[in-house]
Protein backbone atom coordinates (compact mmCIF):
# COMPACT_ATOMS: atom_id res chain seq x y z
CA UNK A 1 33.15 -12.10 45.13
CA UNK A 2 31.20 -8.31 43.98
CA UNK A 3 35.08 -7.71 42.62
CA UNK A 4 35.73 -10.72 40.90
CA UNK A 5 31.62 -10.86 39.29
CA UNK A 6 32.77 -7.06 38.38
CA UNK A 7 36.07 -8.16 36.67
CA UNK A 8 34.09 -10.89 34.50
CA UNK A 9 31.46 -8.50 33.13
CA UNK A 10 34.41 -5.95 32.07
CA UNK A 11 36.10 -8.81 30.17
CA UNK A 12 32.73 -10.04 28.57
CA UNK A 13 31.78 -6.23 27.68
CA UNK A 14 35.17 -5.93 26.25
CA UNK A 15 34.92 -9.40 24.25
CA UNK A 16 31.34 -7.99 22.90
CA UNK A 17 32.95 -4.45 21.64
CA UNK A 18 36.42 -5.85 20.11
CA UNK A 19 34.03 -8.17 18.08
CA UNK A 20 31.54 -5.43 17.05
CA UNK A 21 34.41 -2.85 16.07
CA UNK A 22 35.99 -5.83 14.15
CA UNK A 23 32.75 -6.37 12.31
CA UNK A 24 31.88 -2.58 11.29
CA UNK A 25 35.85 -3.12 10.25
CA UNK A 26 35.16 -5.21 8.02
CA UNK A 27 32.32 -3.70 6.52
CA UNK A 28 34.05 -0.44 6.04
CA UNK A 29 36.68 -2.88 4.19
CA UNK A 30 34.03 -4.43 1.85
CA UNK A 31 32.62 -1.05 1.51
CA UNK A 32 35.30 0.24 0.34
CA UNK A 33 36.17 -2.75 -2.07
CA UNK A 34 32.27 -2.60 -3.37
CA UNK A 35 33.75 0.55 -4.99
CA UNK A 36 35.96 0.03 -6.95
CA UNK A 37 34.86 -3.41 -8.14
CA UNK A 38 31.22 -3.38 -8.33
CA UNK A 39 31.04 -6.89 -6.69
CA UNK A 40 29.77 -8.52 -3.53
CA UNK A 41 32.42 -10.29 -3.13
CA UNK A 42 32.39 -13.65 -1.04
CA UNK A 43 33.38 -12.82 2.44
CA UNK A 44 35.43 -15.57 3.54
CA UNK A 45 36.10 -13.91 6.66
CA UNK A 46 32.91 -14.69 7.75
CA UNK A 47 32.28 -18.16 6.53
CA UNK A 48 35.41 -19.50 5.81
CA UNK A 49 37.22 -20.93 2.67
CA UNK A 50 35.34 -21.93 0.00
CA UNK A 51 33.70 -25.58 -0.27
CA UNK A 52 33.07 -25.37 -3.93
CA UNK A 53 33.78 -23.26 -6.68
CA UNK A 54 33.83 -19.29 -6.69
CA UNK A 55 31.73 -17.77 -9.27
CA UNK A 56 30.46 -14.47 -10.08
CA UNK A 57 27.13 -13.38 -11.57
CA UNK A 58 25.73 -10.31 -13.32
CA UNK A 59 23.04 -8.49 -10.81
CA UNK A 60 20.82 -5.72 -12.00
CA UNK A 61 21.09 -2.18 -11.13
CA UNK A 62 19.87 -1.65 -7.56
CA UNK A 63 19.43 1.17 -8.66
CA UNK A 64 22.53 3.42 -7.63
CA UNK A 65 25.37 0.94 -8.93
CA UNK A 66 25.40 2.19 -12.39
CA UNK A 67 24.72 0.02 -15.03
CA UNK A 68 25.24 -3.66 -13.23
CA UNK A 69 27.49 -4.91 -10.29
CA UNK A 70 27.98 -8.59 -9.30
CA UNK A 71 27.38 -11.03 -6.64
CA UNK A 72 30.50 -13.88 -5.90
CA UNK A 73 28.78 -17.17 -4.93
CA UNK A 74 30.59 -20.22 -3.14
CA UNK A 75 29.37 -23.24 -5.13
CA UNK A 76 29.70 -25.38 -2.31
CA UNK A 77 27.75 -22.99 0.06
CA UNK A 78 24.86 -22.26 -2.94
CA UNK A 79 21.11 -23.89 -3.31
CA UNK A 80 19.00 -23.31 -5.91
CA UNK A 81 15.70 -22.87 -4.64
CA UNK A 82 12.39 -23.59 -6.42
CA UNK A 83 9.54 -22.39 -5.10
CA UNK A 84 6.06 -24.06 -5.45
CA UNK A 85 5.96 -25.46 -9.30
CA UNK A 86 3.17 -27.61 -8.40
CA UNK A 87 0.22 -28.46 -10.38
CA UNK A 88 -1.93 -26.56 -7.96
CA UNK A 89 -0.07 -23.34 -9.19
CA UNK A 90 0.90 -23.53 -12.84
CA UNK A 91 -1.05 -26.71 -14.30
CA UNK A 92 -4.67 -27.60 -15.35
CA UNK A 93 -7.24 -28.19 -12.87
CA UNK A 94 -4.76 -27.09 -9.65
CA UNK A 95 -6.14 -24.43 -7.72
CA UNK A 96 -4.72 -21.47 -9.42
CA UNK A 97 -6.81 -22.95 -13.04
CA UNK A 98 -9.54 -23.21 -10.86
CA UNK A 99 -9.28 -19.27 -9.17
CA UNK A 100 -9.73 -18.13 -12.99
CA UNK A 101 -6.47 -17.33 -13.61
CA UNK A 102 -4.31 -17.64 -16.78
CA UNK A 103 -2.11 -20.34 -16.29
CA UNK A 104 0.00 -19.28 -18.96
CA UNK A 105 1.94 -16.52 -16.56
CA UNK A 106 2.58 -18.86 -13.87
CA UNK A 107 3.77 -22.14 -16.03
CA UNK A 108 6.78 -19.25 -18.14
CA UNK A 109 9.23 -19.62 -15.67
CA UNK A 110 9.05 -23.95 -16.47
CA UNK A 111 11.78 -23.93 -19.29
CA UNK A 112 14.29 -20.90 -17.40
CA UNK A 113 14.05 -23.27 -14.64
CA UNK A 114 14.47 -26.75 -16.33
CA UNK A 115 17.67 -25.51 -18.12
CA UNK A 116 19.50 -24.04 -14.67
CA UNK A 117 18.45 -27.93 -12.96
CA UNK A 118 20.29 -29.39 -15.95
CA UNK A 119 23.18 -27.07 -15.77
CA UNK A 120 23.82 -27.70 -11.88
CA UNK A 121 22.27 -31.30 -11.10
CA UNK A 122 25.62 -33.57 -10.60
CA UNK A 123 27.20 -30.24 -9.78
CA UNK A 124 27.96 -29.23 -5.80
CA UNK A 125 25.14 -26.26 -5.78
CA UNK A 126 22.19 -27.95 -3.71
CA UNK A 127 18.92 -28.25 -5.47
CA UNK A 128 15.85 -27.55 -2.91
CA UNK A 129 12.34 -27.47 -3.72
CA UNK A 130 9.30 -26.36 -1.27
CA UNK A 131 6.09 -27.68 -1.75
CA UNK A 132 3.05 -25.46 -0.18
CA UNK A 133 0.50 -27.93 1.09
CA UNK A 134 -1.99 -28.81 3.99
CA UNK A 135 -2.66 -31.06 6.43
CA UNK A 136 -5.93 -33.75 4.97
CA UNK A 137 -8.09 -32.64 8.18
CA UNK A 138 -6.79 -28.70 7.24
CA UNK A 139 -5.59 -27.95 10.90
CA UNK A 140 -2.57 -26.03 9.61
CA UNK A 141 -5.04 -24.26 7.28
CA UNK A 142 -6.06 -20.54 8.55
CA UNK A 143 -9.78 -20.15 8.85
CA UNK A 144 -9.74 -16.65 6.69
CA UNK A 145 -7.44 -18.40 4.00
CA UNK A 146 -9.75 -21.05 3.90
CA UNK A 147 -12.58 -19.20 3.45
CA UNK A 148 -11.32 -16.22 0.70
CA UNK A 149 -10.28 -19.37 -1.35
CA UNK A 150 -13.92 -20.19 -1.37
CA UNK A 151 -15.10 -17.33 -2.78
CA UNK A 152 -12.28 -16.80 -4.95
CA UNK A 153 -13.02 -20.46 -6.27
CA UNK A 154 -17.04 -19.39 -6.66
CA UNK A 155 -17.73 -22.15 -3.51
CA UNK A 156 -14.69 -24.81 -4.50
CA UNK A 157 -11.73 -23.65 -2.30
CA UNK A 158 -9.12 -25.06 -0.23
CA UNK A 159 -9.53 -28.80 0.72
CA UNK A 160 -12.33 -29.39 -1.80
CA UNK A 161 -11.91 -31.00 -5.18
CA UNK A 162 -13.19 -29.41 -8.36
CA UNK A 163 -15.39 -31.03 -10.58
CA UNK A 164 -13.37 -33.26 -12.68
CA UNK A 165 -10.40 -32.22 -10.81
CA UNK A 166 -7.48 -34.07 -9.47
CA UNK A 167 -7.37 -33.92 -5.98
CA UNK A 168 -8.67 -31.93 -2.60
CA UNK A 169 -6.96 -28.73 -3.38
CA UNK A 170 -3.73 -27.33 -1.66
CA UNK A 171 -4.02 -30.87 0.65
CA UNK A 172 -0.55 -32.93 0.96
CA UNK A 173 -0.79 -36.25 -1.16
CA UNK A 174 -3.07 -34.95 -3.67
CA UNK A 175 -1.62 -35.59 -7.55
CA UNK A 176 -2.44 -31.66 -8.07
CA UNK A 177 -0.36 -30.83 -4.64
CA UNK A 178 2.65 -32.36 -6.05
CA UNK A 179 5.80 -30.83 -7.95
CA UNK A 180 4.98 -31.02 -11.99
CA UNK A 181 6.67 -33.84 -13.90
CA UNK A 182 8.73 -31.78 -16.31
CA UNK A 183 10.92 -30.27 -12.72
CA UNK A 184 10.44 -32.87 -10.41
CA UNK A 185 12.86 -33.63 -7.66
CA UNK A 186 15.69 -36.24 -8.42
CA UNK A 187 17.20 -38.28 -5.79
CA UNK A 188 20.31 -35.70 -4.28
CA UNK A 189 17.37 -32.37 -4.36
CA UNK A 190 15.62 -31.65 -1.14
CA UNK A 191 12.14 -31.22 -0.76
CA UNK A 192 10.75 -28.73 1.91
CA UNK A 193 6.94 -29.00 2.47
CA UNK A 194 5.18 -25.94 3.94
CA UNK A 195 1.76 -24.65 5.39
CA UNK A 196 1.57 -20.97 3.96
CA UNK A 197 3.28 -18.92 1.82
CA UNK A 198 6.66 -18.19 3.80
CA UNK A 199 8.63 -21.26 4.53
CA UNK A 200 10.86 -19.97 7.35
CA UNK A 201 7.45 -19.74 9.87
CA UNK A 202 6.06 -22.68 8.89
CA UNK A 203 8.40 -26.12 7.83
CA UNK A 204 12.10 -26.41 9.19
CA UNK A 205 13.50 -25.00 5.93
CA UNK A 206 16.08 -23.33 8.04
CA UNK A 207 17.51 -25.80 9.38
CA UNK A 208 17.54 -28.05 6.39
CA UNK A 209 19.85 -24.86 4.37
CA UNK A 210 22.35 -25.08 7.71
CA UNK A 211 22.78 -28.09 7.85
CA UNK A 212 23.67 -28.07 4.09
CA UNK A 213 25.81 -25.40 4.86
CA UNK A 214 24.29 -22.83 2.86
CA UNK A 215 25.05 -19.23 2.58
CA UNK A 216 23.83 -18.15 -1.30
CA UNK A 217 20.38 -18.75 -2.37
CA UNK A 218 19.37 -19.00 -6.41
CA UNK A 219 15.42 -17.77 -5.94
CA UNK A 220 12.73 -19.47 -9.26
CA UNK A 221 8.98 -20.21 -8.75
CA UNK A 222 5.83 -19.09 -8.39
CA UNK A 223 4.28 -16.66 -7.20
CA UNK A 224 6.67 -13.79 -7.77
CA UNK A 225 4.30 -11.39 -5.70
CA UNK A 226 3.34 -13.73 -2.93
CA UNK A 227 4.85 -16.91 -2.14
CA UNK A 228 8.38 -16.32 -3.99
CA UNK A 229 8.45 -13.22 -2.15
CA UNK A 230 8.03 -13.87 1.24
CA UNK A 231 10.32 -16.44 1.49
CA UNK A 232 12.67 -14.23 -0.19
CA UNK A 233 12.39 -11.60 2.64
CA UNK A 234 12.26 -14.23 5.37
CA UNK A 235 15.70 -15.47 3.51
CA UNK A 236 16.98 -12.09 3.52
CA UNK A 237 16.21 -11.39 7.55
CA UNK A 238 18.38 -14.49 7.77
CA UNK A 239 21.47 -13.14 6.41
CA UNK A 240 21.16 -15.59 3.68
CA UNK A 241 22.06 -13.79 -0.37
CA UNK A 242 19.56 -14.08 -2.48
CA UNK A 243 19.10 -13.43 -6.13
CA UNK A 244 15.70 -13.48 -8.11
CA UNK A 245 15.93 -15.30 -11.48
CA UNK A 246 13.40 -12.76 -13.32
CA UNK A 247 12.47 -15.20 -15.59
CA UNK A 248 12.58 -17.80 -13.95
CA UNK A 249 9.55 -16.29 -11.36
CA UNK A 250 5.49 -16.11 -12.14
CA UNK A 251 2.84 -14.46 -11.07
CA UNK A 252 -1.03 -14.46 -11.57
CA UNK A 253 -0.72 -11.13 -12.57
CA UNK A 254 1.70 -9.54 -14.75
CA UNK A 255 1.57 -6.42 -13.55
CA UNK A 256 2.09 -7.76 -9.99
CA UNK A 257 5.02 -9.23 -11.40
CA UNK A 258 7.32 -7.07 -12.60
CA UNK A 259 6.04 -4.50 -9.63
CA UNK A 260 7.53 -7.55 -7.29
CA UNK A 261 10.87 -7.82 -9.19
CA UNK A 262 11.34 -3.90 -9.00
CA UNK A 263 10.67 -3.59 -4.93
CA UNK A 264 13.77 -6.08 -4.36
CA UNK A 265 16.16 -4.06 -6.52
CA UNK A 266 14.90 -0.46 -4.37
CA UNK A 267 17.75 0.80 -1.28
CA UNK A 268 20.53 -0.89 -2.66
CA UNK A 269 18.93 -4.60 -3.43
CA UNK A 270 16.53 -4.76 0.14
CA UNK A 271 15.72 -8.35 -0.33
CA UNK A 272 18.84 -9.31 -2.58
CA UNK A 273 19.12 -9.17 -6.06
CA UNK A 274 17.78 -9.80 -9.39
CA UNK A 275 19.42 -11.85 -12.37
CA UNK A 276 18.55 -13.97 -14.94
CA UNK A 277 19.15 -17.63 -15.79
CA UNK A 278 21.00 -16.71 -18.94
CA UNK A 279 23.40 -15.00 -16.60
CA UNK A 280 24.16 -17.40 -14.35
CA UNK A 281 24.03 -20.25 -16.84
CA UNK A 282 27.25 -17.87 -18.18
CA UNK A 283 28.61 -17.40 -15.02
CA UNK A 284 28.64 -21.22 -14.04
CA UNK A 285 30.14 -22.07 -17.66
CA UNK A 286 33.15 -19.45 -17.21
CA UNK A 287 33.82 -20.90 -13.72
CA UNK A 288 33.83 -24.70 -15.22
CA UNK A 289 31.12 -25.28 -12.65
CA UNK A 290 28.85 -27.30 -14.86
């Protein structure tokens, strides 16, 4: 019985190690090819033929590529995600009007992003929005978020409605919680609702991009710094690729901003990438994608 317990663990041990040297194989390999082509190319080992379309899109220095390199997406396997255009975040009398700051930073990435839904709505890249939102009785809502947006909002904060306002603020169902009209979801987009500023801790986004079969992520929204961020690095710890549109992000703070956009492109691209939509517009047009 000890011998034949014995004989099983050997085989399972050497099951584990063929994998893993197969796997640092194939990174050498893809090393190696990173080289001489300056692309990520998409591993099909790994996920398996493409479902859609291949197409390739300018990156940014990260910063030891030289100039540029380029990232191979699998239509088919690809979302475009936008990230919290609500009214609460980029439109008058939403909670980030209301904090004092100047809408006009958060609403620039509007147009970027209207013109990549046009280019890839009826095309076989998913469209998925999340929606950041609470609960009406605010039991999803921290106690120390609740409170700093109090005295951010000089006593109106989360769950309360401005005077004249829309809506409660940051509270699901409220007209000022919802996605603005010039980007709202069609029927064929996905809509993720979460309770903070990740999404992969707090709504089932993860799920919803397996299920979908999704490997590539297209990052817009708002907040560059905060929101677009973390979901960005929760993305990345998922093995998902992501690439920032750089104008197609917004923050409250310009500064903030650009300081976000620089820390993905540090050690090689740590969170992903960073592109434009003028870029991947391009790349989808050269691929016959849209």
């Amino acid at each position: 019985m000890e011998k034949s317990i014995e004989k099983k663990n050997r085989s399972y041990e050497s099951y584990l190690t063929k994998n893993r040297e197969n796997y640092l194989d194939r990174v050498q390999k893809d090393y190696e090819a990173f080289q001489e082509s300056k692309t990520f190319a998409y591993p099909s080992w790994l996920y398996g033929e493409p479902k859609g379309k291949l197409f390739k899109v300018e990156v940014e220095d990260s910063p030891n590529f030289g100039e540029t390199a380029y990232l191979e997406f699998d239509s088919g396997r690809t979302a475009f995600l936008i990230i919290d255009m609500q009214t609460d975040f980029c439109g008058e009398q939403g909670y980030v009007d209301v904090m004092g700051y100047d809408l006009s930073l958060t609403a620039a990435p509007i147009k970027p992003i209207k013109k990549m839904l046009d280019a890839v709505r009826g095309t076989d890249i998913t469209v998925v929005y999340t929606r950041e939102g609470h609960e009406p009785d605010l039991s999803d809502a921290p106690y120390n978020k609740v409170l700093r947006s109090k005295i951010i909002g000089n006593g109106t904060g989360l769950g309360e409605k401005p005077d004249g306002g829309l809506g409660r603020l940051l509270v699901r169902g409220e007209e000022n919680w919802d996605i603005i009209d010039e980007l709202y979801p069609e029927p064929g987009d996905f809509v993720v609702d979460k309770a903070g500023k990740g999404a992969f801790g707090s709504s089932n986004i993860h799920m919803v991009l397996k299920n979908l079969g999704i490997t590539h992520l297209i990052i817009a929204g708002i907040t560059t710094d905060v929101c677009v961020h973390t979901i960005m690095r929760e993305a990345n710890d998922f093995g998902y690729w992501c690439t920032m549109l750089k104008d197609g992000v917004g923050a409250t703070d310009y500064g903030n901003h650009l300081a976000a956009i620089k820390s993905v492109k540090m050690q090689g691209g740590v969170f992903g990438n960073v592109s434009d939509s003028e870029k991947v517009l391009s790349a989808l047009k050269d691929s016959q994608i849209n």
